[in-house]
PDB file of N, CA and C in Angstrom:
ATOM      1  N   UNK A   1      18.789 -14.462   2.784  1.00  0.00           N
ATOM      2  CA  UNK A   1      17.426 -14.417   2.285  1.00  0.00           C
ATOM      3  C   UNK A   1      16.814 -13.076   2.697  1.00  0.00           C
ATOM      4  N   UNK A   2      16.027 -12.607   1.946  1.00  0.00           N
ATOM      5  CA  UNK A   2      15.352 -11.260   2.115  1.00  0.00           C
ATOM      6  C   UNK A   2      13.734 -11.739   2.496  1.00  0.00           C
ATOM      7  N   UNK A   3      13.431 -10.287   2.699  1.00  0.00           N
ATOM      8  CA  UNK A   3      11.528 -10.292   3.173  1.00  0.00           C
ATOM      9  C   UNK A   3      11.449  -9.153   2.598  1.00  0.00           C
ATOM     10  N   UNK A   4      10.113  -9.138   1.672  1.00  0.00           N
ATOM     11  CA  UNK A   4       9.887  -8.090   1.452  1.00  0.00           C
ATOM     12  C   UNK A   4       8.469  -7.707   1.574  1.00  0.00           C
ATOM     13  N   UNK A   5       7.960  -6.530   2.112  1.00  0.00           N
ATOM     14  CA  UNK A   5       7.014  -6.115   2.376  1.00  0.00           C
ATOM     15  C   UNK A   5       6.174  -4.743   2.459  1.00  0.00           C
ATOM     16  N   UNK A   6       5.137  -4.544   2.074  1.00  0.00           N
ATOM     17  CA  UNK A   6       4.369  -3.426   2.032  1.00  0.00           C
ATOM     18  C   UNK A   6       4.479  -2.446   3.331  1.00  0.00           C
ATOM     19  N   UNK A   7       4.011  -1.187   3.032  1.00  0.00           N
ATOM     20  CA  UNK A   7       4.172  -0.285   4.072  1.00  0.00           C
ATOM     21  C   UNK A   7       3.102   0.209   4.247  1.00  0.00           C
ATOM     22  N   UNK A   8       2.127   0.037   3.362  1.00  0.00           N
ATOM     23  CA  UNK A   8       1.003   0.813   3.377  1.00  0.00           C
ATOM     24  C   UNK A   8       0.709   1.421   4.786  1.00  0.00           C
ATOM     25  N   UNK A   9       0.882   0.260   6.141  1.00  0.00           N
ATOM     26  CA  UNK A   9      -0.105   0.914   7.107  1.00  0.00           C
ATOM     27  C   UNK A   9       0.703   2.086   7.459  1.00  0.00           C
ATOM     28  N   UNK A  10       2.404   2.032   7.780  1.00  0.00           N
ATOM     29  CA  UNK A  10       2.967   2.732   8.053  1.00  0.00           C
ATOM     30  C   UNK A  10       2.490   4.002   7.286  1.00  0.00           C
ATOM     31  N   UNK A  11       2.474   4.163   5.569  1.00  0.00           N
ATOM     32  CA  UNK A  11       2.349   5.384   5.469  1.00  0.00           C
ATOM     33  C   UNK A  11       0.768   6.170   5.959  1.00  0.00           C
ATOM     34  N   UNK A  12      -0.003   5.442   5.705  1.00  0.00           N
ATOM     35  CA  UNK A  12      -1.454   5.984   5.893  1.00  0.00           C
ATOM     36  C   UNK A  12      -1.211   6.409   7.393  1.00  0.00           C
ATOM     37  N   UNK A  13      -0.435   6.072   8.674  1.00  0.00           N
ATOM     38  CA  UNK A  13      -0.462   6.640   9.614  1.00  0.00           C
ATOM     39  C   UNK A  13       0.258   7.867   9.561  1.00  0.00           C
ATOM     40  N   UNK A  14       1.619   7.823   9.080  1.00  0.00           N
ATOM     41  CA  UNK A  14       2.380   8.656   8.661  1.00  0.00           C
ATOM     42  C   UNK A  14       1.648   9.686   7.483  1.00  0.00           C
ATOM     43  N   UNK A  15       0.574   9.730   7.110  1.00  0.00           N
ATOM     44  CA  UNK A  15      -0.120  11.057   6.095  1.00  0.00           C
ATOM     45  C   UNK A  15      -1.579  11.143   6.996  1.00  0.00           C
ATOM     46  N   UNK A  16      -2.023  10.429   8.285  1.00  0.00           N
ATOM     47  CA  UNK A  16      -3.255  10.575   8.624  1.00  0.00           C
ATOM     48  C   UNK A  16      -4.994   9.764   7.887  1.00  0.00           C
ATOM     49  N   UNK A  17      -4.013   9.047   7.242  1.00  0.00           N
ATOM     50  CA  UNK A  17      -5.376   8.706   6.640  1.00  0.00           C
ATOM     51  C   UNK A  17      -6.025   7.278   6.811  1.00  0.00           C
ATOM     52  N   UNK A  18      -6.966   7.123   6.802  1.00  0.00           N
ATOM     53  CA  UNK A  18      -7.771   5.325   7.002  1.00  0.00           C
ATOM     54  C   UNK A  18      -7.634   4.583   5.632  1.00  0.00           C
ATOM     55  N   UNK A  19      -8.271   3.568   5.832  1.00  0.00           N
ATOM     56  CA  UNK A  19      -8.692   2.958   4.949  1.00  0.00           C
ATOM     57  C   UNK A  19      -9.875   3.422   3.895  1.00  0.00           C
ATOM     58  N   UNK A  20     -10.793   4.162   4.262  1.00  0.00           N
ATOM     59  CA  UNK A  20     -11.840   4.481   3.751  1.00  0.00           C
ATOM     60  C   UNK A  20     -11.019   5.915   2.753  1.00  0.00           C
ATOM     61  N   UNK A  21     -10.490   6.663   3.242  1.00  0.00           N
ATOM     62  CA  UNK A  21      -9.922   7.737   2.541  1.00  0.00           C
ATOM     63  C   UNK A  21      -9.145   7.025   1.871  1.00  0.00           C
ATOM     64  N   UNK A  22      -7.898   6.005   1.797  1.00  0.00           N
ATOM     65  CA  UNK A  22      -6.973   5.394   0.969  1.00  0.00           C
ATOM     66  C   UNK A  22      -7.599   4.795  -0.127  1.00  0.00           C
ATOM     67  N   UNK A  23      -8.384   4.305   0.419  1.00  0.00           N
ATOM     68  CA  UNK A  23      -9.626   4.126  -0.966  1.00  0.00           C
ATOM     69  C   UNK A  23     -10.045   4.917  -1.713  1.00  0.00           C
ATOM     70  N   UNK A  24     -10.401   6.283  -1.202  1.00  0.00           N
ATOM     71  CA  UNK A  24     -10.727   6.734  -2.134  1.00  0.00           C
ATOM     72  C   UNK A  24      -9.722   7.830  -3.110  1.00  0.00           C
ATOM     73  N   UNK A  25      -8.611   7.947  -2.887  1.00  0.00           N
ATOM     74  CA  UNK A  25      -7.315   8.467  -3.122  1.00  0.00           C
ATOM     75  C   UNK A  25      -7.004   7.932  -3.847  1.00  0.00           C
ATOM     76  N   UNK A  26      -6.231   6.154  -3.894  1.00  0.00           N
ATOM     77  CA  UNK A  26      -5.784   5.762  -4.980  1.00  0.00           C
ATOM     78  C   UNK A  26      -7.209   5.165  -6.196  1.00  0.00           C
ATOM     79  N   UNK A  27      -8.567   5.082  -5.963  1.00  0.00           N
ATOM     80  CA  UNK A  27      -9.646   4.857  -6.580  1.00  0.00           C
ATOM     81  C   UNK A  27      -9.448   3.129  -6.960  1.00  0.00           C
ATOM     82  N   UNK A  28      -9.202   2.740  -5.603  1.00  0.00           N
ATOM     83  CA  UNK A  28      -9.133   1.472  -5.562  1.00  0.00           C
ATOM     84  C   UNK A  28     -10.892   0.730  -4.687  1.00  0.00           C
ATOM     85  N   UNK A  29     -11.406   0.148  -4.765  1.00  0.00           N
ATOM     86  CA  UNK A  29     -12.469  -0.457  -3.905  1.00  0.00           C
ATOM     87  C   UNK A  29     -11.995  -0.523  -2.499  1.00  0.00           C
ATOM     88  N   UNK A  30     -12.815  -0.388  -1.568  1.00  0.00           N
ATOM     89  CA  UNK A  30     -12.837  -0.213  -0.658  1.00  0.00           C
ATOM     90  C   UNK A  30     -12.630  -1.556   0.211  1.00  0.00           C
ATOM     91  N   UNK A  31     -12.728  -2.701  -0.146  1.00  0.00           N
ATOM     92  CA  UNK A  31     -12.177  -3.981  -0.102  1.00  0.00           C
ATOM     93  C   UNK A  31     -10.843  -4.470  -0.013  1.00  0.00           C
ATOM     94  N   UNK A  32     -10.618  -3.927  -1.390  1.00  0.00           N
ATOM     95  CA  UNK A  32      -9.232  -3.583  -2.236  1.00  0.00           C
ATOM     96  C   UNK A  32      -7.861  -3.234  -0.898  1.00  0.00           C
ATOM     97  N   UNK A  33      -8.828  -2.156  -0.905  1.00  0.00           N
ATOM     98  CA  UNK A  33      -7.664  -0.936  -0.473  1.00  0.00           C
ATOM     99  C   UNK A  33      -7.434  -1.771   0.916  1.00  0.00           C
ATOM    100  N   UNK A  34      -8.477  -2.247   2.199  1.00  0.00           N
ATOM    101  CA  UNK A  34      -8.591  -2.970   3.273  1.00  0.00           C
ATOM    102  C   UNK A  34      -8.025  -4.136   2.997  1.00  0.00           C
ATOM    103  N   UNK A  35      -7.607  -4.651   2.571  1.00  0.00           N
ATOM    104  CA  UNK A  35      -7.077  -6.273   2.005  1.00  0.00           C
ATOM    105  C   UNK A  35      -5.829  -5.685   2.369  1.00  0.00           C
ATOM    106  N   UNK A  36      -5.319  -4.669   0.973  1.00  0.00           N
ATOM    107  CA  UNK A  36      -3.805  -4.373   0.951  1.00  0.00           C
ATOM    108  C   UNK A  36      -3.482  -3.936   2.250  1.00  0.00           C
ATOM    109  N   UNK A  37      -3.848  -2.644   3.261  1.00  0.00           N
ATOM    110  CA  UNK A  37      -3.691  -2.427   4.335  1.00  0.00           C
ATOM    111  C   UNK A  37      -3.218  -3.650   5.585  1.00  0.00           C
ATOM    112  N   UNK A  38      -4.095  -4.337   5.488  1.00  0.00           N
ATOM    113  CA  UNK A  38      -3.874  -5.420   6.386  1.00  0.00           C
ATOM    114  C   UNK A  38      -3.349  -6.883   5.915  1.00  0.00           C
ATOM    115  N   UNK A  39      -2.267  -6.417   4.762  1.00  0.00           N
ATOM    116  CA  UNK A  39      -1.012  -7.346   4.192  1.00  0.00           C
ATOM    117  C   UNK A  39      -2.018  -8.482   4.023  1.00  0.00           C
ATOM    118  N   UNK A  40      -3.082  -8.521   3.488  1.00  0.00           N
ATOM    119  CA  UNK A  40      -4.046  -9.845   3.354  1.00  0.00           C
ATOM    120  C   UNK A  40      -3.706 -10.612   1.588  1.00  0.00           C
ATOM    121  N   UNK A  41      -2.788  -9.538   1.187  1.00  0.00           N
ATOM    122  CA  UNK A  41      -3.246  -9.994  -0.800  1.00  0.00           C
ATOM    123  C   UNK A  41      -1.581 -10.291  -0.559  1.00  0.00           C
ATOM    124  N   UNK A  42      -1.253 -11.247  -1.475  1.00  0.00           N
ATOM    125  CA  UNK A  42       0.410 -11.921  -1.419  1.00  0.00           C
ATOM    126  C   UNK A  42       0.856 -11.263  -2.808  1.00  0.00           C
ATOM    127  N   UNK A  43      -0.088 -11.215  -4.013  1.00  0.00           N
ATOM    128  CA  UNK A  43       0.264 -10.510  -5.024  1.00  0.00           C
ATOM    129  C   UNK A  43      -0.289  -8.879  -5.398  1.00  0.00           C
ATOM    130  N   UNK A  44       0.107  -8.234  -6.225  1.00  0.00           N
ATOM    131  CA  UNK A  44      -0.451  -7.095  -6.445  1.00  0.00           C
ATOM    132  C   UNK A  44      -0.313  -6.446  -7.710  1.00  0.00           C
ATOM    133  N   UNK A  45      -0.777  -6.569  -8.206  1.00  0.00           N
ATOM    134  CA  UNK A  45      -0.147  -5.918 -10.073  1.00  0.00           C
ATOM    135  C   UNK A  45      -0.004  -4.936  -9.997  1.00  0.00           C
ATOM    136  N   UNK A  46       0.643  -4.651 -11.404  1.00  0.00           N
ATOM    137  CA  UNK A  46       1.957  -3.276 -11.524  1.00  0.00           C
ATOM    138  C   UNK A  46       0.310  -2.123 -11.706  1.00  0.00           C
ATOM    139  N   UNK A  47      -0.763  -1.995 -11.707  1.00  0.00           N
ATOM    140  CA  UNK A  47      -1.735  -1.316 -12.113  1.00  0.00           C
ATOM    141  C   UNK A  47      -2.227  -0.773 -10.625  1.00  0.00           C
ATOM    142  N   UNK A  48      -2.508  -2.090  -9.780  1.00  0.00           N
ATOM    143  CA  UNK A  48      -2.659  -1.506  -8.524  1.00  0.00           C
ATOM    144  C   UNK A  48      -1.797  -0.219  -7.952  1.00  0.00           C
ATOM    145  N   UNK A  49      -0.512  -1.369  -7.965  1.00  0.00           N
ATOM    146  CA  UNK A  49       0.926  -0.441  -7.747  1.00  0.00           C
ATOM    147  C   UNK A  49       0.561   0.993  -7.598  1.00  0.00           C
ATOM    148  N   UNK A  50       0.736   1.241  -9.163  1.00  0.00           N
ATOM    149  CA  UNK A  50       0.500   2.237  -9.473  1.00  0.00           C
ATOM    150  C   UNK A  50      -0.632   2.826  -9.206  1.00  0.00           C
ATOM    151  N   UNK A  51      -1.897   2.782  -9.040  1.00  0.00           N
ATOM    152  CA  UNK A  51      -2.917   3.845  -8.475  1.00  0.00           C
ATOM    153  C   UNK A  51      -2.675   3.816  -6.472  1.00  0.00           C
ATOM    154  N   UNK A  52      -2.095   2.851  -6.229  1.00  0.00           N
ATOM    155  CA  UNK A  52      -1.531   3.234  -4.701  1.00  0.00           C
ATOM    156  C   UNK A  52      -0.601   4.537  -4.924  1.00  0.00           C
ATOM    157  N   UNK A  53       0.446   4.326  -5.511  1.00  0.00           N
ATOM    158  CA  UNK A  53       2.016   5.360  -5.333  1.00  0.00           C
ATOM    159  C   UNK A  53       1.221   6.755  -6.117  1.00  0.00           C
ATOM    160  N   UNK A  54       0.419   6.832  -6.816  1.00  0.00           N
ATOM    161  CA  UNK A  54      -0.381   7.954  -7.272  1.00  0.00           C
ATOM    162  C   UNK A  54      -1.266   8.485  -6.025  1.00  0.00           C
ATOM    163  N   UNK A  55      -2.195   7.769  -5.975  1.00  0.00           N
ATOM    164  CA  UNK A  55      -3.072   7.924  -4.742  1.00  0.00           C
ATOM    165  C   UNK A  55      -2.342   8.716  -2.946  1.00  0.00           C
ATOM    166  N   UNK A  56      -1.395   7.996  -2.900  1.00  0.00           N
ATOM    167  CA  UNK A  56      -0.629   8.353  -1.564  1.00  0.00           C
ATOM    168  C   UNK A  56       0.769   9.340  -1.889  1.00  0.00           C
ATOM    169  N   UNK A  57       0.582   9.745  -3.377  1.00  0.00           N
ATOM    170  CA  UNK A  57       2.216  10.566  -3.696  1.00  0.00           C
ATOM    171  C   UNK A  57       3.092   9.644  -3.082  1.00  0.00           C
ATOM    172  N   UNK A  58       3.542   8.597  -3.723  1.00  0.00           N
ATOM    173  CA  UNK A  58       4.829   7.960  -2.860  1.00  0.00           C
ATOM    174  C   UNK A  58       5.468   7.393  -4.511  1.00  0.00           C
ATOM    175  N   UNK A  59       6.897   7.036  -4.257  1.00  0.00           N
ATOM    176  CA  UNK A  59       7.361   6.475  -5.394  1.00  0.00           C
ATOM    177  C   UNK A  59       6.947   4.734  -4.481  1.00  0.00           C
ATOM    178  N   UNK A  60       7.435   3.602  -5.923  1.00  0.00           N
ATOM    179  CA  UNK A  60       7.575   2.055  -5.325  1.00  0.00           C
ATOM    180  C   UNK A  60       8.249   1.952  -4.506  1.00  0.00           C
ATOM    181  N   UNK A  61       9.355   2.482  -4.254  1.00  0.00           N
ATOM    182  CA  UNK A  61      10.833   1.968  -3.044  1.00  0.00           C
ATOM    183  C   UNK A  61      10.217   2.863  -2.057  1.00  0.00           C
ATOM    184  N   UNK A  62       9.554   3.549  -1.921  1.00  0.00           N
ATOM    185  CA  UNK A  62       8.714   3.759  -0.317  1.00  0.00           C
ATOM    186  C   UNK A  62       7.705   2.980  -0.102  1.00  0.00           C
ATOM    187  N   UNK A  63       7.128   2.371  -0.827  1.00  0.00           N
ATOM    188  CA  UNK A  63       5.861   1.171  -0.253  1.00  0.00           C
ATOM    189  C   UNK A  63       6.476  -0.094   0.125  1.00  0.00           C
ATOM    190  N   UNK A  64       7.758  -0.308  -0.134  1.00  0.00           N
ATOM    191  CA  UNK A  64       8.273  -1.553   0.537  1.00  0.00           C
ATOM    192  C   UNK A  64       9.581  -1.645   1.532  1.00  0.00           C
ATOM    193  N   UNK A  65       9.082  -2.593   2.245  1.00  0.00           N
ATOM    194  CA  UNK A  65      10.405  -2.425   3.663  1.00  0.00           C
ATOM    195  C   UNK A  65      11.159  -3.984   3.253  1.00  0.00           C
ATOM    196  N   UNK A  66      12.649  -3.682   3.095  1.00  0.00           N
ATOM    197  CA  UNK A  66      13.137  -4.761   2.709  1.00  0.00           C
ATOM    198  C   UNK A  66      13.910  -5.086   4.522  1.00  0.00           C
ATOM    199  N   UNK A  67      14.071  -6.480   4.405  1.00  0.00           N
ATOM    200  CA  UNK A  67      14.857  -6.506   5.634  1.00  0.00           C
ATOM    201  C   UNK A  67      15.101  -8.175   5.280  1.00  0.00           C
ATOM    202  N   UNK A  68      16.654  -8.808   5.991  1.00  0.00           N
ATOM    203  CA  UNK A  68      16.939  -9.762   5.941  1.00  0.00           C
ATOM    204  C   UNK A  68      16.490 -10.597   6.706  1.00  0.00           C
ATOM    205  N   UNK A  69      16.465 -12.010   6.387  1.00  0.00           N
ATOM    206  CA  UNK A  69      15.925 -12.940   7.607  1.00  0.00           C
ATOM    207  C   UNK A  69      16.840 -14.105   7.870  1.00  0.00           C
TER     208      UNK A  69
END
């Protein structure tokens, strides 16, 4: 069985940035962006996705950490 999971916090530490700047980078709400950070949302549409991996220059296979369980 796999786990799969977001990286967000990792990268925002890894580029220096908060929540308040990640917000305003990928032009997500400031809610938004704090939810995803702190792995609070279980789903995420391919739209979000995408203004995150825009917002932070990252492709999809860097926003997620796969690992077995």
């Amino acid at each position: 069985m796999i786990k799969v999971e977001l990286r967000i916090n990792e990268i925002l530490e890894e580029k220096g940035l908060n929540v308040a700047e990640f917000s305003e980078k990928s032009g997500l709400a400031y809610k938004t962006a704090a939810d995803i950070a702190k792995n609070r949302r279980d789903r995420i549409g391919l739209d979000t996705l995408t203004s995150i991996c825009n917002g932070l220059s990252v492709t999809p296979a860097e926003l997620f950490k796969v690992t077995e369980v």
